[in-house]
C-alpha atoms as a PDB file:
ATOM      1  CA  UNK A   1     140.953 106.217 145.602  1.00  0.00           C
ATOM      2  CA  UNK A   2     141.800 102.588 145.329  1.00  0.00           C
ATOM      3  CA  UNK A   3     140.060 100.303 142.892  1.00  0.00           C
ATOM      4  CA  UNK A   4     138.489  98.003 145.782  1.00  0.00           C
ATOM      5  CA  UNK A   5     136.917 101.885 146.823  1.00  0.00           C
ATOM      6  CA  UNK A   6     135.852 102.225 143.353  1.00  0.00           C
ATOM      7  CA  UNK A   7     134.270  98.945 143.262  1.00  0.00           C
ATOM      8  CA  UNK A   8     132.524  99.689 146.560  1.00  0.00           C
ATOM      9  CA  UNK A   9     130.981 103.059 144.420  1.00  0.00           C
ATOM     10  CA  UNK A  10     130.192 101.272 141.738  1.00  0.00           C
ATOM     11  CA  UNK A  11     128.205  98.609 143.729  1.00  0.00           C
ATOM     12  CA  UNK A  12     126.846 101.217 145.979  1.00  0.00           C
ATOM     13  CA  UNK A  13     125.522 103.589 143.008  1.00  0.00           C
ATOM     14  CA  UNK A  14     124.977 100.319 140.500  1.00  0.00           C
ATOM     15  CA  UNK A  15     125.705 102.610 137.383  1.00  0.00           C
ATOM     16  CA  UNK A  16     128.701 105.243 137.064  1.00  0.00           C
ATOM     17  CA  UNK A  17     130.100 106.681 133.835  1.00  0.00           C
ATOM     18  CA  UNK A  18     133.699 106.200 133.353  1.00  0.00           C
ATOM     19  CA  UNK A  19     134.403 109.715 132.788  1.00  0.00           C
ATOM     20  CA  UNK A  20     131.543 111.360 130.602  1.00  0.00           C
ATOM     21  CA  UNK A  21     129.063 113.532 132.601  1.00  0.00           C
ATOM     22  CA  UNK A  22     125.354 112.655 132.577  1.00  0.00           C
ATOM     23  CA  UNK A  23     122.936 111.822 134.689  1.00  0.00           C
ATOM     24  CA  UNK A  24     124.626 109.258 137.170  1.00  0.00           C
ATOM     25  CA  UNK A  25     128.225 109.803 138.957  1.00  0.00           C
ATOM     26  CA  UNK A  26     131.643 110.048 136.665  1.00  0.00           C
ATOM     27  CA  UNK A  27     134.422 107.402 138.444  1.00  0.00           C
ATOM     28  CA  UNK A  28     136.689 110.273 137.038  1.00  0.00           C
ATOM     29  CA  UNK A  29     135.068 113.075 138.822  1.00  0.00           C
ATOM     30  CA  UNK A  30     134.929 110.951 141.839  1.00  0.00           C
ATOM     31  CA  UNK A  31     138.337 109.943 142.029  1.00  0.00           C
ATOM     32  CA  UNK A  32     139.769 113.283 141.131  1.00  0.00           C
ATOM     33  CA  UNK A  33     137.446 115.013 143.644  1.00  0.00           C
ATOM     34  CA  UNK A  34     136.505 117.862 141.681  1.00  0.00           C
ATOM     35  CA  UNK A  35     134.492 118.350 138.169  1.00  0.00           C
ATOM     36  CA  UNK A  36     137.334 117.384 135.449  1.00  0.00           C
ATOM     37  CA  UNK A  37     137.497 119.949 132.869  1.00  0.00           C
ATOM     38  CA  UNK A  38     138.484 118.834 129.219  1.00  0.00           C
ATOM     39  CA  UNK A  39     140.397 115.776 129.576  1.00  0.00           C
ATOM     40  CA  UNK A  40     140.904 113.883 132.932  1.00  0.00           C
ATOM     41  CA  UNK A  41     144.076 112.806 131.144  1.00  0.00           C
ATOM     42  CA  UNK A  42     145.686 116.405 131.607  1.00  0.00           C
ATOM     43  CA  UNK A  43     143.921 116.703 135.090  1.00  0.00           C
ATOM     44  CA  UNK A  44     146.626 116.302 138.373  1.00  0.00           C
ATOM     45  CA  UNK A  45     144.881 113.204 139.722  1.00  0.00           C
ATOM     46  CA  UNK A  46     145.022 111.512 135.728  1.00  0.00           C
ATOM     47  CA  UNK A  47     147.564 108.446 136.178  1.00  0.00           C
ATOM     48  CA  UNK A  48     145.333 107.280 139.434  1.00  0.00           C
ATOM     49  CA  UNK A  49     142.104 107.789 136.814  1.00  0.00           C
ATOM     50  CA  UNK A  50     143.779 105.628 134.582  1.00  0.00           C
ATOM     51  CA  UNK A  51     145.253 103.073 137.052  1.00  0.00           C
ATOM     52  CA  UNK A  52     141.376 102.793 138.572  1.00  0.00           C
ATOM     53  CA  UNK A  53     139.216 102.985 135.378  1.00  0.00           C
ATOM     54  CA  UNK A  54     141.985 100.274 134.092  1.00  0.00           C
ATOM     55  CA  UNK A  55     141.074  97.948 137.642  1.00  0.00           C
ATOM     56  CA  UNK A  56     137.583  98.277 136.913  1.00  0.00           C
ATOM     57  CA  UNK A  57     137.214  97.328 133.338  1.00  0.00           C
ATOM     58  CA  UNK A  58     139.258  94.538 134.156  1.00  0.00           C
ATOM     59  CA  UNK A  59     136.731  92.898 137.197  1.00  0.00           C
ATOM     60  CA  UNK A  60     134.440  90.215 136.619  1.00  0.00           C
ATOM     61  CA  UNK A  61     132.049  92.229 138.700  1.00  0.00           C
ATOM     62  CA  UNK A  62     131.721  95.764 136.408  1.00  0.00           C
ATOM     63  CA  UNK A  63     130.191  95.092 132.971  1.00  0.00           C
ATOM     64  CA  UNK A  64     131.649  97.562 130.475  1.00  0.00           C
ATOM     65  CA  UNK A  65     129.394  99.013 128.231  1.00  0.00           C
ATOM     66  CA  UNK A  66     128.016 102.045 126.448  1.00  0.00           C
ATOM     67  CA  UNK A  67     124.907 102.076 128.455  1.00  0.00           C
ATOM     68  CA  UNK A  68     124.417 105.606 128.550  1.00  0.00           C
ATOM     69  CA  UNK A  69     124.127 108.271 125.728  1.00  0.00           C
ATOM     70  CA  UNK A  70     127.395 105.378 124.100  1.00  0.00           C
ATOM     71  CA  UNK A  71     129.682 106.865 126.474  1.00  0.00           C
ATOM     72  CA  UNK A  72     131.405 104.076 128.776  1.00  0.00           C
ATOM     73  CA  UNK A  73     130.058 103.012 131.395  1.00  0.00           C
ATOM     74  CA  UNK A  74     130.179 100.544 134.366  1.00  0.00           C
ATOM     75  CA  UNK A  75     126.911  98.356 135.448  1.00  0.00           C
ATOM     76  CA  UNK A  76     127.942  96.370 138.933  1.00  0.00           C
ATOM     77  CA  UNK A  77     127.032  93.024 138.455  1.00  0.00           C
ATOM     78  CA  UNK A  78     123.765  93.439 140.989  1.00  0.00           C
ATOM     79  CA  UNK A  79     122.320  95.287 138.190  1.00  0.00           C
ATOM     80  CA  UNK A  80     122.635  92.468 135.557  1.00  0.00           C
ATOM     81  CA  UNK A  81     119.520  90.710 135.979  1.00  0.00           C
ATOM     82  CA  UNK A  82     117.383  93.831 136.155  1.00  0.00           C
ATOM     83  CA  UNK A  83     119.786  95.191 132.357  1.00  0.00           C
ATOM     84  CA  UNK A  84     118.858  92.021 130.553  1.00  0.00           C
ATOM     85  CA  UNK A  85     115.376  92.193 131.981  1.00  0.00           C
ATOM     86  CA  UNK A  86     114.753  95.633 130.695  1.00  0.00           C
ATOM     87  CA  UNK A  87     116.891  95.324 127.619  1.00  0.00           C
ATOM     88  CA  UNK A  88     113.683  95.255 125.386  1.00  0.00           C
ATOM     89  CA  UNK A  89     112.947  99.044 126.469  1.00  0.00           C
ATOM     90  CA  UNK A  90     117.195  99.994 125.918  1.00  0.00           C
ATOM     91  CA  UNK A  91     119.419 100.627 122.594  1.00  0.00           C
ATOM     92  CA  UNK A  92     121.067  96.952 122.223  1.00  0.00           C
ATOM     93  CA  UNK A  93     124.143  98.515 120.791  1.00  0.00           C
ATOM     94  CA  UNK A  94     124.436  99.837 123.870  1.00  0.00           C
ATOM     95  CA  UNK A  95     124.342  96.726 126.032  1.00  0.00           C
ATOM     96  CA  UNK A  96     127.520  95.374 123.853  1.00  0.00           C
ATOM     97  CA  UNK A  97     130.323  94.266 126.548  1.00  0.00           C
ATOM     98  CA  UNK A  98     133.528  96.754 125.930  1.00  0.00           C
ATOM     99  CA  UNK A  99     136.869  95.259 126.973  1.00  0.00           C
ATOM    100  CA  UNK A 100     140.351  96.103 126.139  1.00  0.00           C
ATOM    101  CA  UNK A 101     142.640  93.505 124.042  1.00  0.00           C
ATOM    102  CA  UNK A 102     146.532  94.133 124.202  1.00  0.00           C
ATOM    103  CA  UNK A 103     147.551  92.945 120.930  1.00  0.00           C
ATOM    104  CA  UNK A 104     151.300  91.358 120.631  1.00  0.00           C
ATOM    105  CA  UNK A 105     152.204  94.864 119.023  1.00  0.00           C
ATOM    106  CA  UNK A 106     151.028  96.548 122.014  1.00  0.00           C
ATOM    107  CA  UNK A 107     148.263  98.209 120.999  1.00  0.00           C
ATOM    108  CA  UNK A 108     145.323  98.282 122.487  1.00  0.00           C
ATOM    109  CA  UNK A 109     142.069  97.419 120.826  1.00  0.00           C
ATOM    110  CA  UNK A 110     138.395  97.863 121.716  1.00  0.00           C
ATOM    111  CA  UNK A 111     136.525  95.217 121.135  1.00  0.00           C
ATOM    112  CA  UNK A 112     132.467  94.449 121.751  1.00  0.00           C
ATOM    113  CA  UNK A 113     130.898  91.419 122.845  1.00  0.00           C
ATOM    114  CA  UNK A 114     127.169  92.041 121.487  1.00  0.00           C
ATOM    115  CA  UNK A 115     124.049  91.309 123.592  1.00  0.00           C
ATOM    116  CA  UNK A 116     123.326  88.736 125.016  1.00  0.00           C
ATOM    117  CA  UNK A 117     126.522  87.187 124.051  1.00  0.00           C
ATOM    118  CA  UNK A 118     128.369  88.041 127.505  1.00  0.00           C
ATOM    119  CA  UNK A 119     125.151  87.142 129.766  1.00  0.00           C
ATOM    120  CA  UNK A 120     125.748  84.567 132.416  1.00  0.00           C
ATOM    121  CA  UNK A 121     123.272  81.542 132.399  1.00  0.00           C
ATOM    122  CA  UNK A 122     122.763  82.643 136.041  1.00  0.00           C
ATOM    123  CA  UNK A 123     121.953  86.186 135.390  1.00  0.00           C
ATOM    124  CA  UNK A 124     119.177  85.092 132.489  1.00  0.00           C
ATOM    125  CA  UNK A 125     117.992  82.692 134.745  1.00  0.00           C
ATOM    126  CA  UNK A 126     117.508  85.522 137.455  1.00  0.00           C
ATOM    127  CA  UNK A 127     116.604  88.529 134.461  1.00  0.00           C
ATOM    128  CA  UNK A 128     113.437  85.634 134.107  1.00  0.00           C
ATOM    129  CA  UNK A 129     112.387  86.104 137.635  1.00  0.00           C
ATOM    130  CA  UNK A 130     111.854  89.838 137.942  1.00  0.00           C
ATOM    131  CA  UNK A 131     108.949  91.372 136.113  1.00  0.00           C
ATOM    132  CA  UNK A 132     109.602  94.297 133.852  1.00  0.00           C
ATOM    133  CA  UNK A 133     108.535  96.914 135.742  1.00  0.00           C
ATOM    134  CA  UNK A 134     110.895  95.734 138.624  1.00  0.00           C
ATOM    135  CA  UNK A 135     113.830  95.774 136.301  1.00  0.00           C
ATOM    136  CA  UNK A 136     113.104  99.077 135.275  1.00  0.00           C
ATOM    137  CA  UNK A 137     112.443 100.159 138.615  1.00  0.00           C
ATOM    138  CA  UNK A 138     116.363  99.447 139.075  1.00  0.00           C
ATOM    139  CA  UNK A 139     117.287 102.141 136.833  1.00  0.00           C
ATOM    140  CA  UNK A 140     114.464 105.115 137.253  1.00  0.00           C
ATOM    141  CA  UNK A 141     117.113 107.031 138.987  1.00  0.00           C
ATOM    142  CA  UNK A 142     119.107 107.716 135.948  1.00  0.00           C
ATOM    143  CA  UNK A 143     116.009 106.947 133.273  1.00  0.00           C
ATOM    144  CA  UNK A 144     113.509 109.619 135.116  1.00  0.00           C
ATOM    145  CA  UNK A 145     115.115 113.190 134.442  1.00  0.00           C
ATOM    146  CA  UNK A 146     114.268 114.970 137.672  1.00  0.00           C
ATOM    147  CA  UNK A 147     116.540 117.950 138.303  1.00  0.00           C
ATOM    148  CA  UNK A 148     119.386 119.106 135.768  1.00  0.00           C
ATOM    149  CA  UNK A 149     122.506 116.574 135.570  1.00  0.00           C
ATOM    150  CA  UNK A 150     124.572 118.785 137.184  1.00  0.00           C
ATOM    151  CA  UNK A 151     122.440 118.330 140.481  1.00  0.00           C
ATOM    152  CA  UNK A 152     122.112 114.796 140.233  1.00  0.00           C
ATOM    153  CA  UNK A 153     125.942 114.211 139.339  1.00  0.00           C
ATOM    154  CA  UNK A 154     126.343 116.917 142.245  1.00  0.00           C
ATOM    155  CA  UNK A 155     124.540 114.462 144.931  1.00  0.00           C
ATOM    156  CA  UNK A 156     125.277 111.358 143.675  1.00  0.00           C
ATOM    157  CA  UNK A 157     128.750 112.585 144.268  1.00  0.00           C
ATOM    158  CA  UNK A 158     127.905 113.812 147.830  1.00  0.00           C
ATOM    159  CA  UNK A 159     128.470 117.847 147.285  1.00  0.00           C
ATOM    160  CA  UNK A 160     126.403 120.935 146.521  1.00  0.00           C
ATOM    161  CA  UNK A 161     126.053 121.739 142.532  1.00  0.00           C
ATOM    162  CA  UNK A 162     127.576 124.946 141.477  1.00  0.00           C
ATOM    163  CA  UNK A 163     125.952 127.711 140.438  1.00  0.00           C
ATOM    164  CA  UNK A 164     125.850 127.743 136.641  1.00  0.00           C
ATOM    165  CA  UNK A 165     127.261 130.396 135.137  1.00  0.00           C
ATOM    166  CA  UNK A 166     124.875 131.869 132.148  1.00  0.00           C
ATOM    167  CA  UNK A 167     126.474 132.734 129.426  1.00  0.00           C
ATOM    168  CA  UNK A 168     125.174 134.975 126.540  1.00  0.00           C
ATOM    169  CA  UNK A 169     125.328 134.184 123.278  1.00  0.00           C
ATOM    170  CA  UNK A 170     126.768 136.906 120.744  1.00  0.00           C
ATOM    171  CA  UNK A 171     125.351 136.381 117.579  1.00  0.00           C
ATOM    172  CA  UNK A 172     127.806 136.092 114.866  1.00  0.00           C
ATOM    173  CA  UNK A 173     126.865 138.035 111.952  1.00  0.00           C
ATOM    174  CA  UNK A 174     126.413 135.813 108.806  1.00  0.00           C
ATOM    175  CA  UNK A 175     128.961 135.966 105.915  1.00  0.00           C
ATOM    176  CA  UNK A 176     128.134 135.817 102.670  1.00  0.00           C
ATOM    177  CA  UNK A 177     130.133 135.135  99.637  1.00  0.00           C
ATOM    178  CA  UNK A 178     127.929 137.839  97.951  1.00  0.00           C
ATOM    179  CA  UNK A 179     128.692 141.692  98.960  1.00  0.00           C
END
């Protein structure tokens, strides 16, 4: 996948998770094709992960937050007006802007822009202009919880869920430091 396709995903779905799995599509799963197990770091497809996820934080039209449950995630820009609208109802830390700094030493540091430090004029302008029930209209597929995450990640990512395997719990019997 190329980063102008994972822009076109991004725009298309308006939020995706970097690579966390929740209730909206993981770029990572996406791009590697296939649920990534553990780290997508160790996965086959993990340098083009990192090349893409690396494209994206860097465009003007992804904002980089921790939107959902603090994991990262990318809001397209169409989105913007409706996030600011609604961000009474949403955890502010959350709406923070994420980017990456390369420091002289080469390191890479995290930093966050808080809310509403990184909103446009123009987006406010147009966050004033929708009511709040239209701004939260933008998000209901991710904020309403119909159908397990695995289904929704499943069709937002346009294949059938797996079956979930069930596994039983073996209780482990309790130790005591008394005998």
């Amino acid at each position: 996948m190329t980063s102008r396709q994972a822009l076109a995903f991004i725009r298309e779905h308006g939020v995706v998770l970097e690579a966390a799995r929740g209730p909206v599509p993981s770029l990572a799963e996406v791009i590697a094709g296939e649920p990534v197990r553990g780290s997508w770091w160790s996965h086959p497809k993990g340098h083009e992960i990192f090349a893409v996820t690396r494209a994206i934080r860097d465009s003007d039209e992804v904002l980089v937050c921790r939107l959902i449950k603090g994991k990262v995630t990318f809001v397209h820009r169409r989105l913007w007006p409706a996030l600011v609208r609604a961000a009474g109802r949403l955890p502010s830390d959350h709406l923070s802007q994420v980017r990456e700094v390369h420091t002289s030493s080469g390191r890479h540091v995290t930093k966050e822009i808080p809310f509403p430090d990184w909103v446009p004029s123009n987006v406010r302008a147009a966050a004033r202009g929708l009511s709040e029930e239209a701004a939260l209209a933008e998000f209901a597929a991710w904020i309403e919880s119909g159908g397990n995450a695995a289904q929704r990640r499943a069709a937002a990512n346009g294949r059938p869920a797996a079956p979930r395997a069930q596994a039983q719990r073996k209780r482990r019997p309790r130790l005591s430091g008394k005998r």
